[in-house]
Structure formats: structure tokens, C-alpha cells
Protein backbone atom coordinates (compact mmCIF):
# COMPACT_ATOMS: atom_id res chain seq x y z
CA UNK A 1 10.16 2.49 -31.99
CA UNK A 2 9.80 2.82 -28.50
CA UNK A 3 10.78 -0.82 -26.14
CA UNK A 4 7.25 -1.07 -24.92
CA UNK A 5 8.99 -2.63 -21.66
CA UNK A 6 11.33 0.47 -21.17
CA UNK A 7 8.85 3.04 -23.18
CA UNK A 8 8.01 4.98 -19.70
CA UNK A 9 10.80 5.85 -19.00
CA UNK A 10 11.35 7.93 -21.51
CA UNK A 11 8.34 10.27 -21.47
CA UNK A 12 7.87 13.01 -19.45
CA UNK A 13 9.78 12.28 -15.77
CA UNK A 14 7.24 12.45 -12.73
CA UNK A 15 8.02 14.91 -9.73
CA UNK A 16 6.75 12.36 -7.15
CA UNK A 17 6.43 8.06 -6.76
CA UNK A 18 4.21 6.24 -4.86
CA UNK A 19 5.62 3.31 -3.47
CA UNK A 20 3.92 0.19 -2.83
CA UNK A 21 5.56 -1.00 0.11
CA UNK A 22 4.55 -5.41 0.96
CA UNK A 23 6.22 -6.75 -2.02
CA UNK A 24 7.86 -3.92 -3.74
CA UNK A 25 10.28 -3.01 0.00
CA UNK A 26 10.24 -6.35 1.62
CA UNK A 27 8.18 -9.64 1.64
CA UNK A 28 6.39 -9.90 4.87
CA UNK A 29 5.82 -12.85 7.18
CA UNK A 30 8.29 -15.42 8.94
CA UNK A 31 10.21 -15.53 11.67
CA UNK A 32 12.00 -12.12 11.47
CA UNK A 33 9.04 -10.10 10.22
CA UNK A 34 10.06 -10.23 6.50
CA UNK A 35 12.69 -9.86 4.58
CA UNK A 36 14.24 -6.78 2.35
CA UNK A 37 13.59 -7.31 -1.46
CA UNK A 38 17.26 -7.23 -2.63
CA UNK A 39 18.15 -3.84 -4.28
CA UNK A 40 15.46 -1.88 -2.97
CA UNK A 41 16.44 -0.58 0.23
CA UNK A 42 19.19 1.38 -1.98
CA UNK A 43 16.65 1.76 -4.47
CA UNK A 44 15.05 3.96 -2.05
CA UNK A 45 17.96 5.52 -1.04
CA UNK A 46 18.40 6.84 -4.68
CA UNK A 47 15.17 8.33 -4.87
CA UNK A 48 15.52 10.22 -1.92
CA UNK A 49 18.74 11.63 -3.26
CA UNK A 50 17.40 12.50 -6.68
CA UNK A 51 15.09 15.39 -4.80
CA UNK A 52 11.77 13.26 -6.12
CA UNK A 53 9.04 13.39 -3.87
CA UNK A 54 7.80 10.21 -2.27
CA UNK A 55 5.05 8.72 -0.45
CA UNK A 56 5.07 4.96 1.25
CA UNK A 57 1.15 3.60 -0.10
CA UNK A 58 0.22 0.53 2.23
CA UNK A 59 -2.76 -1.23 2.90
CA UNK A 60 -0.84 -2.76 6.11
CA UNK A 61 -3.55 -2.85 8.60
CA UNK A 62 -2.23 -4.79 11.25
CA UNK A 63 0.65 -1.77 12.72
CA UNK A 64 0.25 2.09 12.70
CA UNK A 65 2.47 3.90 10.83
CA UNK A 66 4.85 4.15 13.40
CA UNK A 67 5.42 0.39 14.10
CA UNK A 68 5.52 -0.23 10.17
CA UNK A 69 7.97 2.95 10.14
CA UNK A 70 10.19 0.84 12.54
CA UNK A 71 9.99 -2.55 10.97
CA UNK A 72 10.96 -0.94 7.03
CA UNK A 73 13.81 0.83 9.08
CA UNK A 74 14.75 -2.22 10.24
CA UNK A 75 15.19 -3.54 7.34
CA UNK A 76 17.20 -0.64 6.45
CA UNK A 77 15.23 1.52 4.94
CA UNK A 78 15.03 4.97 5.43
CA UNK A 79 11.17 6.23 5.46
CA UNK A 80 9.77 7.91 8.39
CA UNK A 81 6.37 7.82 9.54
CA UNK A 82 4.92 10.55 8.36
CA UNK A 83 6.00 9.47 4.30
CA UNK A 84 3.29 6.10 4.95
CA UNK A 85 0.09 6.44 3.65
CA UNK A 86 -2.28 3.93 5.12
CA UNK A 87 -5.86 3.04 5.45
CA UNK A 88 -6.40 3.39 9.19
CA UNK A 89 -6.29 7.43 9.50
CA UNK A 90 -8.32 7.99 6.49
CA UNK A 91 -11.15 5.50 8.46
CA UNK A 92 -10.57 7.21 11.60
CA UNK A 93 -11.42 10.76 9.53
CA UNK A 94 -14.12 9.51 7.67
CA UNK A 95 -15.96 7.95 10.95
CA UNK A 96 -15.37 11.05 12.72
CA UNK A 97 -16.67 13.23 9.66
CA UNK A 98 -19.67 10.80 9.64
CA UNK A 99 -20.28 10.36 13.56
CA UNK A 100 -19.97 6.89 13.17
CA UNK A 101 -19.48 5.02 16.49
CA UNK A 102 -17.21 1.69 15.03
CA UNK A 103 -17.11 -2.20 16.15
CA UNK A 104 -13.46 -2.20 15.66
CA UNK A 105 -12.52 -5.97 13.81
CA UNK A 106 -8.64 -4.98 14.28
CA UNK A 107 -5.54 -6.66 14.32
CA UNK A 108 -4.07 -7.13 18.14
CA UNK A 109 -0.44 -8.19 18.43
CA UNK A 110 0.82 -11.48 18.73
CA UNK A 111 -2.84 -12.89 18.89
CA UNK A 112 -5.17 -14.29 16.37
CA UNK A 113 -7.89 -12.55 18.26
CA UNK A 114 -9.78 -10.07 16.12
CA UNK A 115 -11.70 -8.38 19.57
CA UNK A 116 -11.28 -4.80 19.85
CA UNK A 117 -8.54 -4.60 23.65
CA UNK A 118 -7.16 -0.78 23.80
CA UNK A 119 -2.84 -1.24 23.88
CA UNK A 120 -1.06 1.17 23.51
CA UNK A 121 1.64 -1.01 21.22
CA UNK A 122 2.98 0.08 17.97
CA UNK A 123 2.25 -3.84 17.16
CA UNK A 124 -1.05 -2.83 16.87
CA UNK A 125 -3.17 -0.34 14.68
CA UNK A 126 -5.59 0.42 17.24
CA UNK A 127 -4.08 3.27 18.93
CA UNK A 128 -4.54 5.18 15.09
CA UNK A 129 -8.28 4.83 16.86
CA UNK A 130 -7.50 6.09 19.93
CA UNK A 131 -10.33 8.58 21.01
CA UNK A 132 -13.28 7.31 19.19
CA UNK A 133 -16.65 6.30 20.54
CA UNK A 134 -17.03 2.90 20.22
CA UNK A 135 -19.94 2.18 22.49
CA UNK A 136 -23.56 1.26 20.88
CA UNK A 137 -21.52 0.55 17.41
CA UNK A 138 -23.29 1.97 14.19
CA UNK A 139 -20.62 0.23 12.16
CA UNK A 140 -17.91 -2.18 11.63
CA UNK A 141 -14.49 -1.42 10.86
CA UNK A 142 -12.60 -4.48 9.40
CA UNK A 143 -9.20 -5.37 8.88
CA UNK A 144 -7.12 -7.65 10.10
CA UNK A 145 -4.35 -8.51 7.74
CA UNK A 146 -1.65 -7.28 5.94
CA UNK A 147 -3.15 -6.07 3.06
CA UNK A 148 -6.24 -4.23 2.78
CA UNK A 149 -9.20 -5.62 0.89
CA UNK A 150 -7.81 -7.87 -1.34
CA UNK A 151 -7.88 -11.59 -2.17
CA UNK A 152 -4.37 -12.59 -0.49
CA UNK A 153 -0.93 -11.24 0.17
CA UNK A 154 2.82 -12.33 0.27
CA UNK A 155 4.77 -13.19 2.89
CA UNK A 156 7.95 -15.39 2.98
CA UNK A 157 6.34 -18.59 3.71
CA UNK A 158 4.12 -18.47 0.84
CA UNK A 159 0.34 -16.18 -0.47
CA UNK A 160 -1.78 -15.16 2.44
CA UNK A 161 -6.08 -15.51 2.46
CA UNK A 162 -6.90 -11.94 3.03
CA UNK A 163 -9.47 -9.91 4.60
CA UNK A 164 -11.29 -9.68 1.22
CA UNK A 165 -13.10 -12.71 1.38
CA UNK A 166 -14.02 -11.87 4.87
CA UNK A 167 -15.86 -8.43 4.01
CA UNK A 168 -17.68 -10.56 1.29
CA UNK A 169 -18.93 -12.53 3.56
CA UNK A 170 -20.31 -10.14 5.90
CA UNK A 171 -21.71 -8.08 3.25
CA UNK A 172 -23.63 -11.03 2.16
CA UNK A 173 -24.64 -11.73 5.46
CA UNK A 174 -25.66 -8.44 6.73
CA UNK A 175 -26.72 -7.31 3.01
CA UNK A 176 -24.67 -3.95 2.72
CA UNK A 177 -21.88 -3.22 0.49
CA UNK A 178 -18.87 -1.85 2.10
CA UNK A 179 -16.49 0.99 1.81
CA UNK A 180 -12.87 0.50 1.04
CA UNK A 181 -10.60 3.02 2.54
CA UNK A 182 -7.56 1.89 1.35
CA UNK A 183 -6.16 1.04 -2.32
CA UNK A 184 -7.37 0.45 -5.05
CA UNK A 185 -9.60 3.93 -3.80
CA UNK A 186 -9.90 6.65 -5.79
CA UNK A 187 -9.72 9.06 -2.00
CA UNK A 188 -6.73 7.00 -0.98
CA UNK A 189 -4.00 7.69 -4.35
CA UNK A 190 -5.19 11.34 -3.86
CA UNK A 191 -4.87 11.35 -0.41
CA UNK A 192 -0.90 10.31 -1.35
CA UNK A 193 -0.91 13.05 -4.60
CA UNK A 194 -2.42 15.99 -2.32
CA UNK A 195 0.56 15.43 0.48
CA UNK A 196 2.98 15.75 -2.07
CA UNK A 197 1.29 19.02 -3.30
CA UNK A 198 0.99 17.23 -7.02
CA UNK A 199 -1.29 16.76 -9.46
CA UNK A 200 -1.98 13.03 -10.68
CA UNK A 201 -0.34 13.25 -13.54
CA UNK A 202 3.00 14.45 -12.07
CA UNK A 203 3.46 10.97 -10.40
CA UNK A 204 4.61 7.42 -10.81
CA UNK A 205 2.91 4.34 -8.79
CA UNK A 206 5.18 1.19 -8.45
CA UNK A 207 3.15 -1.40 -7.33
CA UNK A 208 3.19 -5.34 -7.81
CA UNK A 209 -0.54 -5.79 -7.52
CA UNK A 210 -1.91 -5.69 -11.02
CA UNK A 211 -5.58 -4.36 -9.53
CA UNK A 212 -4.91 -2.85 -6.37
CA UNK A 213 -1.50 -0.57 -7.17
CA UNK A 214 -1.63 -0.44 -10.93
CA UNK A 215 -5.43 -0.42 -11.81
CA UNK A 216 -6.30 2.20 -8.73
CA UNK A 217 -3.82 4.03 -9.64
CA UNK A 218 -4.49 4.54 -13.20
CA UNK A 219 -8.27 4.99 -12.37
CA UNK A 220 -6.96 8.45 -10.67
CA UNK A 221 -4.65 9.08 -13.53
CA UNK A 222 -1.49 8.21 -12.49
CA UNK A 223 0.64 6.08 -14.58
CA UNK A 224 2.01 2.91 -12.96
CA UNK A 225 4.49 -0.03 -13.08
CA UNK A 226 3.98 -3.35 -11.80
CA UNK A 227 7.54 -5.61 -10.12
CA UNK A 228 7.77 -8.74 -10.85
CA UNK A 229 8.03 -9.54 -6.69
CA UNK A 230 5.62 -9.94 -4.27
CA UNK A 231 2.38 -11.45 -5.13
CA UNK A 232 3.41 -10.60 -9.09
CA UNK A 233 2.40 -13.54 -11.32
CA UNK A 234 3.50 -14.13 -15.45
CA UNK A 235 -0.72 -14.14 -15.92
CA UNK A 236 -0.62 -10.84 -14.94
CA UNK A 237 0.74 -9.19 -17.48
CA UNK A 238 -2.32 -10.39 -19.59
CA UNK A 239 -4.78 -8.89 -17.33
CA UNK A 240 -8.11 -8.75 -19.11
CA UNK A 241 -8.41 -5.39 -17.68
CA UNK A 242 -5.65 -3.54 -16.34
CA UNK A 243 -2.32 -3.10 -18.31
CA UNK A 244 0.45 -1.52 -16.35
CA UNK A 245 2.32 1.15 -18.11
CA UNK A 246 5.67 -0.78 -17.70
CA UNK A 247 6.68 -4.19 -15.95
CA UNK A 248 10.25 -4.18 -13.98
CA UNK A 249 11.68 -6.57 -12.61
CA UNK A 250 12.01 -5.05 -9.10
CA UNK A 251 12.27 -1.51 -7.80
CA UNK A 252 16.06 -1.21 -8.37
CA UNK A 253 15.23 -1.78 -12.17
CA UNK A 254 12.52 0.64 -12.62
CA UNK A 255 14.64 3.30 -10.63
CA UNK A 256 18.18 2.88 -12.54
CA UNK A 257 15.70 3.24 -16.02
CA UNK A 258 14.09 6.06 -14.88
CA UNK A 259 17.01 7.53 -13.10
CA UNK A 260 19.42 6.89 -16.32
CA UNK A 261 16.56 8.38 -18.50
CA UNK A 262 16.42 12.17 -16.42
CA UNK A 263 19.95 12.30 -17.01
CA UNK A 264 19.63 12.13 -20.83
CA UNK A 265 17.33 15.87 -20.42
């Protein structure tokens, strides 16, 4: 019978991954910026080198893809820009689509300030809204924080509040529900799955949020794994409602299992 841990790896290999990157690359935060997640920056290296597609799935919303582009190849990682897929240019396409005219409630660099000020920094993620109308607003854009829409992220100081609670709030307040445009959203994994030119089912998520990476994920049909780095916690393999498809230890482990598998066919 099948190790239910390693089980995975053995079925059918995927053409393309989706990698979460804040916890599964590097933990974020502290005086440097953050901090590679040992093996993984070779990890990635392997993939690339296996001919598997792959796609970079962030909820960063506080750098375009550029700046975060910069920072993972800091870190020594070899991803260019245009492998990220992040929340702010899917909300740029949907306001334009919708002629929407946004209050923009954006990360600006170095600052705690949440006021939307035009630079033209790759600190920032404004310039990914570069263009818009943002006069009379019809709507609020919010985000603000490393991770997009959920309860709290990792950096290397300790768990982050994140912008979650701060939508809830203002959808009490103003009585509206939002949108997410970011994980765990259906539009955003097939945003990733489309640029690859696969279908769901041809692809592997690697994730360490047990809701956000895994659960979205799965919701679209892709199977996932969930590291135990970043935000990962024991309790979370018991999920009452999302079970991963496999638990690693990091990203090196899940890619020398499924790398050692495809060799076996």
C-alpha cells in the first residue's frame, strides 16, 4: 500500500507547478528583506532543469512583480518577472473591464502610510496601477501587506496581522462583501494554469497555507502539497476541511520525491 505521505508522487507526474513563493522560497521580513528557505533556491533550480513548467503564485501586494523579481533573485533565485503571478494586474484588468475608478489603499515604500502617492519605485505596487482613473473613486482597492486576504503571514521576526481582518472590517462597516483577486480565487490558479497553456489537472500547487494554496487550489482541481515552513502549523494537517494531497517537509523534499519518482517511468 501506497505511503500516504509519499503516495503523490507516484501517480501520474504533472507538466507544470505552481509555486507558492512567502514561505515555500524565503521567509519575509527583517532586516535584510527575508531570508532563503534552505534547499529551495536549488530546489528551483532543479525544476527549471527538468523542462517542467512553472509559475511563481503570490499574494505579495506590497512590490510589483519586478521589485519581488529582484528581491527572490537576490536571494538567489532564478525567476524572472514575467513567471510571478500576483494579485495586482488581475485588479488592474478587472477595474478596467468594469470602468471602475479605484481609492487605491496600497502599500508605499518604507512608510506605514496606506495613502495612494504615484512613485515610480519597484518598492511599491502602485506603478502595476499606473494609468487608471482614480478621481471621484467608485471603489476601494485594498492591500497593504504581504499576503493577500488572509488572517496573517510569516516573516522572520515572527506571524504578521494581515489585511484580512482589515477588509472585514470595512465590509462590515460599509455593508458590501468584497472581491478577492488573489488566492485562494478560483480566476487567480487559472490565471497561473492558462499561462502555462495547461489544463488543471496537469499541475502541482506547493503551498504552505492549508486554505489559501492547498484548498484554492484543489477547488480548481489541481492537486496540492502543503511545506512544513512558513506559516505551516502541526494543526494543520487536521484541517476540518481541507486535506492536502501530500505534506513535505520543504520544497527540496517534495522536488527530490517527485523528481526521483519521473525517473522510475
Amino acid at each position: 500500500m501506497a505511503d500516504p505521505a509519499t503516495g503523490w508522487a507516484r501517480g501520474p507526474p504533472p507538466a507544470g507547478l505552481l509555486l507558492d513563493i512567502n514561505g515555500v522560497l524565503y521567509d519575509g521580513g527583517g532586516a535584510g528583506g527575508g531570508v532563503a528557505i534552505a534547499g529551495s533556491v536549488d530546489a528551483v533550480s532543479r525544476i527549471k532543469q527538468s523542462g517542467l513548467k512553472l509559475r511563481f503564485c503570490t499574494n505579495e501586494t506590497q512590490v510589483t512583480r519586478e521589485g519581488l523579481a529582484l528581491k527572490l533573485q537576490r536571494l538567489g533565485y532564478a525567476v524572472d518577472a514575467g513567471e510571478i503571478v500576483a494579485p495586482a494586474p488581475a485588479a488592474r484588468q478587472l477595474l478596467q473591464q468594469r470602468g471602475l475608478r479605484p481609492h487605491l489603499l496600497l502599500h508605499r515604500a518604507h512608510t506605514a502610510c496606506i495613502l495612494y502617492v504615484k512613485r515610480q519605485s519597484l518598492n511599491d505596487v502602485l506603478p502595476e496601477f499606473d494609468g487608471l482613473d482614480v478621481s471621484d473613486p467608485n471603489c476601494v482597492v485594498l492591500g497593504d501587506a504581504a499576503e493577500f486576504f488572509t488572517r496573517y503571514y510569516k516573516e522572520t521576526d515572527g506571524l504578521k496581522l494581515d489585511v484580512g481582518a482589515y477588509m472585514k472590517a470595512l465590509e462590515y462597516a460599509c455593508d458590501v462583501e468584497a472581491e478577492v483577486v488573489g488566492k485562494p480565487s478560483k480566476s487567480f490558479f487559472m490565471a497561473a494554469v492558462n499561462d502555462m497553456g495547461l489544463t488543471p489537472s496537469q499541475v502541482l500547487m506547493i503551498g504552505d497555507d492549508i486554505v489559501n494554496d492547498v484548498g484554492g487550489a484543489q477547488l480548481c482541481g489541481i492537486s496540492a502539497l502543503q511545506v512544513r515552513t512558513g506559516k505551516f502549523m502541526p494543526s494543520d494537517e487536521h484541517h476540518p476541511s481541507v486535506k492536502a494531497d501530500g505534506v513535505v517537509d520543504n520544497l527540496a523534499n517534495a522536488v527530490d520525491l517527485l523528481l526521483s519518482e519521473w525517473k522510475k517511468l
